[in-house]
Structure formats: C-alpha cells, structure tokens
PDB file of N, CA and C in Angstrom:
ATOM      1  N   UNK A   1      78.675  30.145 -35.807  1.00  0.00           N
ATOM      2  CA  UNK A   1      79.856  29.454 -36.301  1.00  0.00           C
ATOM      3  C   UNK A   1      80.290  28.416 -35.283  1.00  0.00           C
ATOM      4  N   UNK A   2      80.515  27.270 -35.675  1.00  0.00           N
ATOM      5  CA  UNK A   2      81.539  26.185 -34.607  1.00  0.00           C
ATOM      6  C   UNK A   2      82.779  26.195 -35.198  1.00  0.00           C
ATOM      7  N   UNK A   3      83.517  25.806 -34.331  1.00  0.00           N
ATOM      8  CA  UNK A   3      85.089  25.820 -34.547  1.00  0.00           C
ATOM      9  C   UNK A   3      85.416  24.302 -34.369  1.00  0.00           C
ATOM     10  N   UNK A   4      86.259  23.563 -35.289  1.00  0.00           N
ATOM     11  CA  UNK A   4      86.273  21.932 -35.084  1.00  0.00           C
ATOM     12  C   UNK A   4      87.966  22.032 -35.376  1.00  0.00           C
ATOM     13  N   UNK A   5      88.394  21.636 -34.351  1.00  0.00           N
ATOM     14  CA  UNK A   5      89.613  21.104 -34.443  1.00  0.00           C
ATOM     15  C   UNK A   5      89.882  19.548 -34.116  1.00  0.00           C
ATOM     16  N   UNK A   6      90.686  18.896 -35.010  1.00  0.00           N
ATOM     17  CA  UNK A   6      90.709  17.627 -34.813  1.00  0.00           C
ATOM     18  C   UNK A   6      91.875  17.352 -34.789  1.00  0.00           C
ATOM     19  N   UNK A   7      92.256  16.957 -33.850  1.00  0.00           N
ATOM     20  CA  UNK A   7      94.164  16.534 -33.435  1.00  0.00           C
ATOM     21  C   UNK A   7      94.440  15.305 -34.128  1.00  0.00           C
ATOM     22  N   UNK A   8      95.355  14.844 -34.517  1.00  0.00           N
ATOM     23  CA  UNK A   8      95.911  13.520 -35.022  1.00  0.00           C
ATOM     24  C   UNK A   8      96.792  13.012 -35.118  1.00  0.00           C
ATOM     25  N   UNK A   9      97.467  11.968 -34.593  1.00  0.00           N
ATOM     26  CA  UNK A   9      98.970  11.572 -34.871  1.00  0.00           C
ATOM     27  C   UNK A   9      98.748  10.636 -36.041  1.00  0.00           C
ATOM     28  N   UNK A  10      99.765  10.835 -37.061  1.00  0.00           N
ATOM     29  CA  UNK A  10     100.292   9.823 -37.780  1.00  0.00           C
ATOM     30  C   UNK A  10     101.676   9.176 -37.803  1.00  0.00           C
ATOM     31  N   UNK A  11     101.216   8.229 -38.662  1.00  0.00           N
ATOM     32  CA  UNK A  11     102.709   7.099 -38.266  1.00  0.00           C
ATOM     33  C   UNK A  11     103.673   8.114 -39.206  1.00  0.00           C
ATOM     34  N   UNK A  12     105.010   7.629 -38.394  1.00  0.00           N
ATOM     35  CA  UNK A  12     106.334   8.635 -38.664  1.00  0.00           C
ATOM     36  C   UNK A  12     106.840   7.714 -40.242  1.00  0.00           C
ATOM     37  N   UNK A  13     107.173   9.007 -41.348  1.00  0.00           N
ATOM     38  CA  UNK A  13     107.640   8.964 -42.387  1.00  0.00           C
ATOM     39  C   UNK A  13     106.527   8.754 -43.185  1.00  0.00           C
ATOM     40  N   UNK A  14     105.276   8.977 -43.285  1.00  0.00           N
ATOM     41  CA  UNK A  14     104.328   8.520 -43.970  1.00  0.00           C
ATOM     42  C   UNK A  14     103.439   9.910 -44.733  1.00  0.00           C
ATOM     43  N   UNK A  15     104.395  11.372 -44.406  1.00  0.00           N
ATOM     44  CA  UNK A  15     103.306  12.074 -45.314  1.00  0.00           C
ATOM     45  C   UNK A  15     103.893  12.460 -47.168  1.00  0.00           C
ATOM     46  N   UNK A  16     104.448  11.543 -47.462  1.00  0.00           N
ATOM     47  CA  UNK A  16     104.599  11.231 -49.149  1.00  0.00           C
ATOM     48  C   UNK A  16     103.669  10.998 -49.330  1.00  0.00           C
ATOM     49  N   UNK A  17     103.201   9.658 -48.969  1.00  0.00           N
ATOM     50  CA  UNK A  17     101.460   8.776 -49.312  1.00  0.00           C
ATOM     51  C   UNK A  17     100.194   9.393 -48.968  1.00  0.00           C
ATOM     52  N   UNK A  18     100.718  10.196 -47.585  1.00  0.00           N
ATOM     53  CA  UNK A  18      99.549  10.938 -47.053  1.00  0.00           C
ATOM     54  C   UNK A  18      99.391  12.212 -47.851  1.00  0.00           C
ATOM     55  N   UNK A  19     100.221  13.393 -48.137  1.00  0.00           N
ATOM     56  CA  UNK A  19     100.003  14.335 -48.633  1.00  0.00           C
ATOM     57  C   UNK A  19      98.934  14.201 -49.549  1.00  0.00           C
ATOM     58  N   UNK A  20      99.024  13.542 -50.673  1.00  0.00           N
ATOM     59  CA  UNK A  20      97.903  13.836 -51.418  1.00  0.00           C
ATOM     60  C   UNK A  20      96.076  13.434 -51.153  1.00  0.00           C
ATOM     61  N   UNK A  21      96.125  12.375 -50.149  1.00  0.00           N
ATOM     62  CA  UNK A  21      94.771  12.198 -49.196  1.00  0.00           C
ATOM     63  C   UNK A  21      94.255  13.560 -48.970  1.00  0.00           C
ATOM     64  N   UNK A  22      95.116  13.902 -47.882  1.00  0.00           N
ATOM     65  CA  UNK A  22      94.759  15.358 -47.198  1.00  0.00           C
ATOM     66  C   UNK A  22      94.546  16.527 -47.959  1.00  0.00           C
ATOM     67  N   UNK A  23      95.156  16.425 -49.453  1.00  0.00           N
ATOM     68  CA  UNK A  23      94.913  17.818 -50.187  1.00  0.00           C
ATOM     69  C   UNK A  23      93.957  17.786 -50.733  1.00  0.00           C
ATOM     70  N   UNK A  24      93.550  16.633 -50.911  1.00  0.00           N
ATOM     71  CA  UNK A  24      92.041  16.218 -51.767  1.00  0.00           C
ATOM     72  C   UNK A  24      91.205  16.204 -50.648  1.00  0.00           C
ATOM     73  N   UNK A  25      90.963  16.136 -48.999  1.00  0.00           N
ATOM     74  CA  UNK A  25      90.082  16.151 -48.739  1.00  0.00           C
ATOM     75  C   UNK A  25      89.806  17.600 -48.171  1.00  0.00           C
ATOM     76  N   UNK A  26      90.973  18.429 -47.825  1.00  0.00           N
ATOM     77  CA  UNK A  26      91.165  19.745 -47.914  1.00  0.00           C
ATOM     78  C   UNK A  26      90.200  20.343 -49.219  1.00  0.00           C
ATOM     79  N   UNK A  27      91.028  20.147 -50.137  1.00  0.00           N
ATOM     80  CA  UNK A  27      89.913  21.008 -51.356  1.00  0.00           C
ATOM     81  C   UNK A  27      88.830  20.776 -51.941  1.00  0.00           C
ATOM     82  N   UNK A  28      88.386  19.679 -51.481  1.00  0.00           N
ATOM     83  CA  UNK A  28      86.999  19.435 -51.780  1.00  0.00           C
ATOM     84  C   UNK A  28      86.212  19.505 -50.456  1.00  0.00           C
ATOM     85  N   UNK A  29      86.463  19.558 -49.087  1.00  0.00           N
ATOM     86  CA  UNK A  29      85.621  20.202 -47.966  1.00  0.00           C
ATOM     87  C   UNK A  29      85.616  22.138 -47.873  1.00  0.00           C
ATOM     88  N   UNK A  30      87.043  22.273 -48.343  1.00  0.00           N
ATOM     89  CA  UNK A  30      86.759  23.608 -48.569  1.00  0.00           C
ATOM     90  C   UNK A  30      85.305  24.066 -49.215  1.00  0.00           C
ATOM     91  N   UNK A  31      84.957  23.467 -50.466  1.00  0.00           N
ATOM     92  CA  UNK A  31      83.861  24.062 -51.374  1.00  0.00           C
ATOM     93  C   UNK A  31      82.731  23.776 -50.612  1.00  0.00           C
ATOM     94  N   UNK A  32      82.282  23.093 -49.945  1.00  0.00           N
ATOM     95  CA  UNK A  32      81.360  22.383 -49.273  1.00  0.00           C
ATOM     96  C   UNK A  32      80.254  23.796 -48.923  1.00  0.00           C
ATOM     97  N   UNK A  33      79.115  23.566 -48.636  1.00  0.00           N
ATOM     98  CA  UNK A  33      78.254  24.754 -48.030  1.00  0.00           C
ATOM     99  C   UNK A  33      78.608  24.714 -46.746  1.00  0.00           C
ATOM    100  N   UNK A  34      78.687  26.032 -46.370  1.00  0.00           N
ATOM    101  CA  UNK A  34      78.927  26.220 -45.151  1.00  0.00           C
ATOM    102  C   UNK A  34      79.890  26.003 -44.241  1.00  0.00           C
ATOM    103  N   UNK A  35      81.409  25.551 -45.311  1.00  0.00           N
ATOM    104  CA  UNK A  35      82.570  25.977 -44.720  1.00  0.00           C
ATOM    105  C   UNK A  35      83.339  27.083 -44.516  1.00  0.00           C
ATOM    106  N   UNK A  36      83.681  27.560 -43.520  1.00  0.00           N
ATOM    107  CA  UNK A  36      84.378  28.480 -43.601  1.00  0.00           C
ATOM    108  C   UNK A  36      85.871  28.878 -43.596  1.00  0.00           C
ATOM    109  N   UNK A  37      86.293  27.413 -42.778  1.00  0.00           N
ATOM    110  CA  UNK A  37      87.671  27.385 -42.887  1.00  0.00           C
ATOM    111  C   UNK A  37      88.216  25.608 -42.896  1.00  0.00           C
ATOM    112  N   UNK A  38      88.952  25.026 -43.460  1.00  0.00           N
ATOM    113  CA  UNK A  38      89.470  23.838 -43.566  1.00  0.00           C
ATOM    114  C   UNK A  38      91.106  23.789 -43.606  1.00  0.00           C
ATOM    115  N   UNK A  39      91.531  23.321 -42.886  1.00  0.00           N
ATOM    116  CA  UNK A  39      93.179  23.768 -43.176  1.00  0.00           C
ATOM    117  C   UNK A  39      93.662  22.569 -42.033  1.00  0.00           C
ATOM    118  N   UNK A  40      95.199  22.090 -42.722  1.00  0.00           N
ATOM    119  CA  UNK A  40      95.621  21.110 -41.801  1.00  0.00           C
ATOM    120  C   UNK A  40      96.941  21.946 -41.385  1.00  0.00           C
ATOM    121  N   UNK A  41      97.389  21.545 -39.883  1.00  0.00           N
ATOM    122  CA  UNK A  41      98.357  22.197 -39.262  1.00  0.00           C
ATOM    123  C   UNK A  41      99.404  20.903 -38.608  1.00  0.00           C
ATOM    124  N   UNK A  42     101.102  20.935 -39.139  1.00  0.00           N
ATOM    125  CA  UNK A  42     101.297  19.992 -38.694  1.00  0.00           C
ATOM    126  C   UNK A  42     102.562  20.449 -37.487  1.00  0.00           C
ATOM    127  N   UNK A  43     102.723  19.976 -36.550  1.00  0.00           N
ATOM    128  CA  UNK A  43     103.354  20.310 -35.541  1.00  0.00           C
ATOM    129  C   UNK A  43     104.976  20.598 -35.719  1.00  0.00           C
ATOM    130  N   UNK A  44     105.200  21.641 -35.396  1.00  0.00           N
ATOM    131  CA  UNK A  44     106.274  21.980 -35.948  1.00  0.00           C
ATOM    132  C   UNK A  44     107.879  21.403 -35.457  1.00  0.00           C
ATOM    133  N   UNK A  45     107.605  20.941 -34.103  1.00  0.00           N
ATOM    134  CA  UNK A  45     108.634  19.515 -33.836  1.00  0.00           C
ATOM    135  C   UNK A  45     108.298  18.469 -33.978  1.00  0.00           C
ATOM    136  N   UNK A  46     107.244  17.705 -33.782  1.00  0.00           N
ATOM    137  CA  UNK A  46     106.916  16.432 -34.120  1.00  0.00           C
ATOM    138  C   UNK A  46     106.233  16.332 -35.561  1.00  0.00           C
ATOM    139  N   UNK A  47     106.642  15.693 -36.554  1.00  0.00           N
ATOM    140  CA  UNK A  47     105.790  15.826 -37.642  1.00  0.00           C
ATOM    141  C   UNK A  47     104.825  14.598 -37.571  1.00  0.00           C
ATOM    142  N   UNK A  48     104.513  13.636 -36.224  1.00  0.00           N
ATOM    143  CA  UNK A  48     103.609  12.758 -36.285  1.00  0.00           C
ATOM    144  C   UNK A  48     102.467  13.614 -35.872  1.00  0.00           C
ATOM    145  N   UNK A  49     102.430  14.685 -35.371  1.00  0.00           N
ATOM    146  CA  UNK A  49     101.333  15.367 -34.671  1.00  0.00           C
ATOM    147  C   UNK A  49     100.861  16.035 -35.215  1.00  0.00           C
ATOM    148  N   UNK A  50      99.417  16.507 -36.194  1.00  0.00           N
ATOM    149  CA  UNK A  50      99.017  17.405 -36.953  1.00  0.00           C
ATOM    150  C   UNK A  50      97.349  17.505 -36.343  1.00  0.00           C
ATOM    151  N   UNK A  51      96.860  18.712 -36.776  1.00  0.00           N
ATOM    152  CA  UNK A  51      95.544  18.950 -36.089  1.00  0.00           C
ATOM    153  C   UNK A  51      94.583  20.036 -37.469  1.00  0.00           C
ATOM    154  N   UNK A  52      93.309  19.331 -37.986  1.00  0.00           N
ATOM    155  CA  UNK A  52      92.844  20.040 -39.374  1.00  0.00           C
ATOM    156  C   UNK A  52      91.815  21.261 -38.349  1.00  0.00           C
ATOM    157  N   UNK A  53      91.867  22.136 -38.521  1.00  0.00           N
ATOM    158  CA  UNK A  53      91.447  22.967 -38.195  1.00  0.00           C
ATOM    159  C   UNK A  53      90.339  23.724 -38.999  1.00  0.00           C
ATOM    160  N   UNK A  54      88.884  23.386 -38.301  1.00  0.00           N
ATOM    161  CA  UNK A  54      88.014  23.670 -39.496  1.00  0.00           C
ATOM    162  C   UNK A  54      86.681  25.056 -39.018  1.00  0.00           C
ATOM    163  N   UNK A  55      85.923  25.729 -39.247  1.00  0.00           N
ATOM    164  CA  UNK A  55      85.150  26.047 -38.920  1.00  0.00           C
ATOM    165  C   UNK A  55      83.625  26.145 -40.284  1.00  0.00           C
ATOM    166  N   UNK A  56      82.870  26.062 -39.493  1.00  0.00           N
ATOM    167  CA  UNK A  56      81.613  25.844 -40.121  1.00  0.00           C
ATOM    168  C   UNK A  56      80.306  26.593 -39.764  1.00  0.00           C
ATOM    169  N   UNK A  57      79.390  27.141 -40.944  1.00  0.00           N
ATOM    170  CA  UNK A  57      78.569  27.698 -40.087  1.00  0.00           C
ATOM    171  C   UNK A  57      77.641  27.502 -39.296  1.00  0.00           C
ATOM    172  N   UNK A  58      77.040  25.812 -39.221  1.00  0.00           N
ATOM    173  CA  UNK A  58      76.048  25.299 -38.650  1.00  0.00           C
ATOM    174  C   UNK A  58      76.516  23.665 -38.263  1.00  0.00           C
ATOM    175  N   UNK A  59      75.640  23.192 -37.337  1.00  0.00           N
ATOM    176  CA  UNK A  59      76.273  21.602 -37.050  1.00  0.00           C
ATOM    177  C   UNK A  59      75.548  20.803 -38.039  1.00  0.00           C
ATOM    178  N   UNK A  60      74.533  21.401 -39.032  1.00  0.00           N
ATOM    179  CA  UNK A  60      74.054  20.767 -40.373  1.00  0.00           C
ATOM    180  C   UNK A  60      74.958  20.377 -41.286  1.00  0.00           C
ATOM    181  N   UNK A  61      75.863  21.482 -41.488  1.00  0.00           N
ATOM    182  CA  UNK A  61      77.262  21.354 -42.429  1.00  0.00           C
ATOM    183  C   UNK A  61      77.828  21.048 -41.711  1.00  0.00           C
ATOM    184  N   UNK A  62      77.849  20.321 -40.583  1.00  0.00           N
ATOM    185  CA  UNK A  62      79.408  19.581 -40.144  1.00  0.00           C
ATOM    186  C   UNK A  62      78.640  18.180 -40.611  1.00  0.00           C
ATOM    187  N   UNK A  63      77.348  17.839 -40.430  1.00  0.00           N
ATOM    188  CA  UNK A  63      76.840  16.464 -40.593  1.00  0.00           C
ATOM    189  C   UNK A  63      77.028  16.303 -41.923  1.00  0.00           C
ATOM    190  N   UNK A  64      77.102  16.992 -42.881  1.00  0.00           N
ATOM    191  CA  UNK A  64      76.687  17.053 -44.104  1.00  0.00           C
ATOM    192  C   UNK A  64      78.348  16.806 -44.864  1.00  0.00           C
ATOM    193  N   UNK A  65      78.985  17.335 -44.030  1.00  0.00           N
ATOM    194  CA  UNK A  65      80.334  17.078 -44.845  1.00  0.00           C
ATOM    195  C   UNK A  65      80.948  15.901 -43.980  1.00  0.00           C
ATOM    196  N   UNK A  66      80.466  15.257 -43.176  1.00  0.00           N
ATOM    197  CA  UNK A  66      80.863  13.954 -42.241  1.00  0.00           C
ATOM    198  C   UNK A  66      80.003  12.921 -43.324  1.00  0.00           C
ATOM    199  N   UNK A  67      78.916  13.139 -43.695  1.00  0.00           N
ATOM    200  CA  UNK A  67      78.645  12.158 -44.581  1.00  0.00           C
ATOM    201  C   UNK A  67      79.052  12.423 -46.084  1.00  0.00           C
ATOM    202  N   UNK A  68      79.765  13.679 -46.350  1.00  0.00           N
ATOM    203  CA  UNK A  68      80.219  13.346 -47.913  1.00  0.00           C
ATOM    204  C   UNK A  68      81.085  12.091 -48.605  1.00  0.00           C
ATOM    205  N   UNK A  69      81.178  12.373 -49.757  1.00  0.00           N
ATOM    206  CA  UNK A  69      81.750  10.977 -50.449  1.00  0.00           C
ATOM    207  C   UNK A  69      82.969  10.879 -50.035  1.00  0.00           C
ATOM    208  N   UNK A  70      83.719  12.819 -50.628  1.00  0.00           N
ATOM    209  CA  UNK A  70      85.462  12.272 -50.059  1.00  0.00           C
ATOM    210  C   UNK A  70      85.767  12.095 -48.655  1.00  0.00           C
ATOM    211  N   UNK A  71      85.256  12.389 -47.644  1.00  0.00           N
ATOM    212  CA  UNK A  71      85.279  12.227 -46.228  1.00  0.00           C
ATOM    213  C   UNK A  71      85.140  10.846 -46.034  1.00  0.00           C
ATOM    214  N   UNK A  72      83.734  10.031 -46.446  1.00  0.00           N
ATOM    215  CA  UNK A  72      83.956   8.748 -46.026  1.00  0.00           C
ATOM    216  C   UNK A  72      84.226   7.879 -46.803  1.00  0.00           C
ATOM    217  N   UNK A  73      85.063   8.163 -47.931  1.00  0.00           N
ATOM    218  CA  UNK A  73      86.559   7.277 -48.734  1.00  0.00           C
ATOM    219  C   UNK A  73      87.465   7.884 -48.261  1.00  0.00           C
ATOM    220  N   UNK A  74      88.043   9.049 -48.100  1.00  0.00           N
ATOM    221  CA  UNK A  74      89.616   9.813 -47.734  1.00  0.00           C
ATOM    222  C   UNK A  74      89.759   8.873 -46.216  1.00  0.00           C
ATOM    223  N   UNK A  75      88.962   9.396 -45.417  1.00  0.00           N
ATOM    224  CA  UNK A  75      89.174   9.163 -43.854  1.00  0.00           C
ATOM    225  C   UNK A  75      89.392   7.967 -43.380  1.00  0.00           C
ATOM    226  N   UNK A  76      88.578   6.855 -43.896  1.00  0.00           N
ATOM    227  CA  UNK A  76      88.806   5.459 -43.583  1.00  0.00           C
ATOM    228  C   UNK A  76      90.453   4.993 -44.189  1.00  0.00           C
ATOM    229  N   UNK A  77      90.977   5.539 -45.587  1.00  0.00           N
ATOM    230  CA  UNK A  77      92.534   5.292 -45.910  1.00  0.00           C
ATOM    231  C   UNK A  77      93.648   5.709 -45.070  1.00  0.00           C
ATOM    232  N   UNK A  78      93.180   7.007 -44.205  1.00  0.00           N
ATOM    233  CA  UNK A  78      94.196   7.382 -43.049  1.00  0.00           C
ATOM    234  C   UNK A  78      94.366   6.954 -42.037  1.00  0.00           C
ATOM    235  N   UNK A  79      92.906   6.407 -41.602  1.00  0.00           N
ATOM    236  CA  UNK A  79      92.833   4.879 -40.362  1.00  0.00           C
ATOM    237  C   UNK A  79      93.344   4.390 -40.663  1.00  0.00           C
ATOM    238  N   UNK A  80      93.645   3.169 -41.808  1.00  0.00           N
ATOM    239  CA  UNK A  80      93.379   2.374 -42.117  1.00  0.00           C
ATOM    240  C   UNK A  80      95.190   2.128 -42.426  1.00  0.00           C
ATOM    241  N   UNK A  81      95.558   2.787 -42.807  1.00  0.00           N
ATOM    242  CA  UNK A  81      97.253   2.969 -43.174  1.00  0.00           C
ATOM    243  C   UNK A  81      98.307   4.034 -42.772  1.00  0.00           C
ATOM    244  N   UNK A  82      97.502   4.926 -42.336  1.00  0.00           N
ATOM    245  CA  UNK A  82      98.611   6.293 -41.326  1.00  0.00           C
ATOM    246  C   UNK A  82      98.261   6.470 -39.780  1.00  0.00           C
ATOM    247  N   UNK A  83      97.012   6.159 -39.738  1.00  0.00           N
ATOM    248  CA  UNK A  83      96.978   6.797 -38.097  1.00  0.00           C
ATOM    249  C   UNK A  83      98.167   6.279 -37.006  1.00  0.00           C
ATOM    250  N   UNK A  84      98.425   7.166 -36.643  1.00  0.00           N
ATOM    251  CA  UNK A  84      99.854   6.691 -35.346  1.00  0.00           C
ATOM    252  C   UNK A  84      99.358   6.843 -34.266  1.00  0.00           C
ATOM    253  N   UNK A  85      97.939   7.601 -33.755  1.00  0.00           N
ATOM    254  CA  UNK A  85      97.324   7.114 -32.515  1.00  0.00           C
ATOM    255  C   UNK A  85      96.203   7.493 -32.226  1.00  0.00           C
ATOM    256  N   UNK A  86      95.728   8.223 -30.852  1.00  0.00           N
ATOM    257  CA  UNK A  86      94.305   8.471 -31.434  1.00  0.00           C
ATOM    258  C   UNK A  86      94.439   9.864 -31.800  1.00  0.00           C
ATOM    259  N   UNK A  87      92.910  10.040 -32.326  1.00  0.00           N
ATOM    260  CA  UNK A  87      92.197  11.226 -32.871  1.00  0.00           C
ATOM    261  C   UNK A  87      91.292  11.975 -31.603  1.00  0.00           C
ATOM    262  N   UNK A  88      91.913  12.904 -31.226  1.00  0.00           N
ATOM    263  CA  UNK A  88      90.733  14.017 -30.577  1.00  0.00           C
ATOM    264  C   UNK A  88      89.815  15.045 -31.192  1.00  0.00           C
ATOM    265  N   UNK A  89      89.108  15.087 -31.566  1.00  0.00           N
ATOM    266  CA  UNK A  89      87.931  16.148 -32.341  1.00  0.00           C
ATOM    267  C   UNK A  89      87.047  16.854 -30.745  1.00  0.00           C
ATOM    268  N   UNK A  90      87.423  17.950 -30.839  1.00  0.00           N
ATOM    269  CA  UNK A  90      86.354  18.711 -30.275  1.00  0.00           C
ATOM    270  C   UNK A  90      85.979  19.924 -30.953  1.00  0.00           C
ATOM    271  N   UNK A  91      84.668  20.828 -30.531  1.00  0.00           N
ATOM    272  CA  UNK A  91      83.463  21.273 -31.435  1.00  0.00           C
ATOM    273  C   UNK A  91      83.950  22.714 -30.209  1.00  0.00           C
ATOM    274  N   UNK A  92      84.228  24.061 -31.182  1.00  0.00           N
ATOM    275  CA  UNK A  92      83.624  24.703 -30.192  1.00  0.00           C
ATOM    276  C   UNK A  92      82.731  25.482 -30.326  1.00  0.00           C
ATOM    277  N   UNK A  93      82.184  26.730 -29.770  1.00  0.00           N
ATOM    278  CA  UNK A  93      81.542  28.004 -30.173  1.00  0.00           C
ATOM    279  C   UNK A  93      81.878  29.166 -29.621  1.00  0.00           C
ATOM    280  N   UNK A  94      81.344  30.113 -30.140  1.00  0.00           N
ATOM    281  CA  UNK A  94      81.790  31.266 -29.778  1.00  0.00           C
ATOM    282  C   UNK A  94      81.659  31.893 -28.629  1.00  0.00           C
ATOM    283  N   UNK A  95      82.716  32.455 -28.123  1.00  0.00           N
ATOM    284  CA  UNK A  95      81.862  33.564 -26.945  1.00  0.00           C
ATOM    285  C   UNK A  95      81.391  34.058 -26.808  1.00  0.00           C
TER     286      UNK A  95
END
C-alpha cells in the first residue's frame, strides 16, 4: 500500500465553485482499481488549507489514476481558478 497525501491551499471564499470539482473527482477516483482510500480534509481553522488524503495499492494505480480523464480535466480547473498556493504531494509506505 502507499499512502499519498497532497496538501493544498485554495483561494479564500471559493469552495461554492470548488465543492462540486472535488466531489466528482472524489467519486470517480474512489472506483478506480486499486484505490483504497480517497477523501479530502479541510483544515479546520483555515479553510484555505485542505489536504486529499489517498491510499493505493500499487504506484501502477497511482499512475493510472494520474492519467485518468477526470483527474486531467478536474485538476487543471483547480490550478487554473482556485489554487491559493502551492501543492505538496508526498508518497508514503508502510513500516
């Protein structure tokens, strides 16, 4: 299993427009092979700060859902009109 957490700020007042991005790319990476967990977490004082918290069973299915359709249409609209700064993604594994 890897564990992928990806940190993210977005721009402040913007999850009306955003919510439905994220639920669609939430429930359609959920189904994906070889997900095991997909879920977004948003910071509970800052609401610019949220981090999707994913795990997977192989780095095949992380490539595989990095090149799906809703990933690379969803992801480029959150660059592209919400991001508020950068993105940290790190990969982990188990002990």
């Amino acid at each position: 299993m890897i564990r992928v957490l990806a940190r993210m700020n977005v721009k402040p007042g913007c999850w009306n427009e955003l919510t439905p991005i994220f639920k669609e790319l939430i429930e359609k990476s959920q189904k994906e092979k070889g997900c095991i967990e997909y879920n977004l977490f948003i910071d509970m004082t800052d609401e610019t700060k949220c981090c999707m918290v994913e795990a997977w069973e192989t780095q095949e299915d992380i490539d595989a859902h990095l090149d799906s359709e809703h990933h690379e249409r969803l992801i480029p609209i959150y660059r592209e009109k919400y991001k508020g700064g950068p993105t940290e993604i790190i990969q982990y594994r188990p002990f």
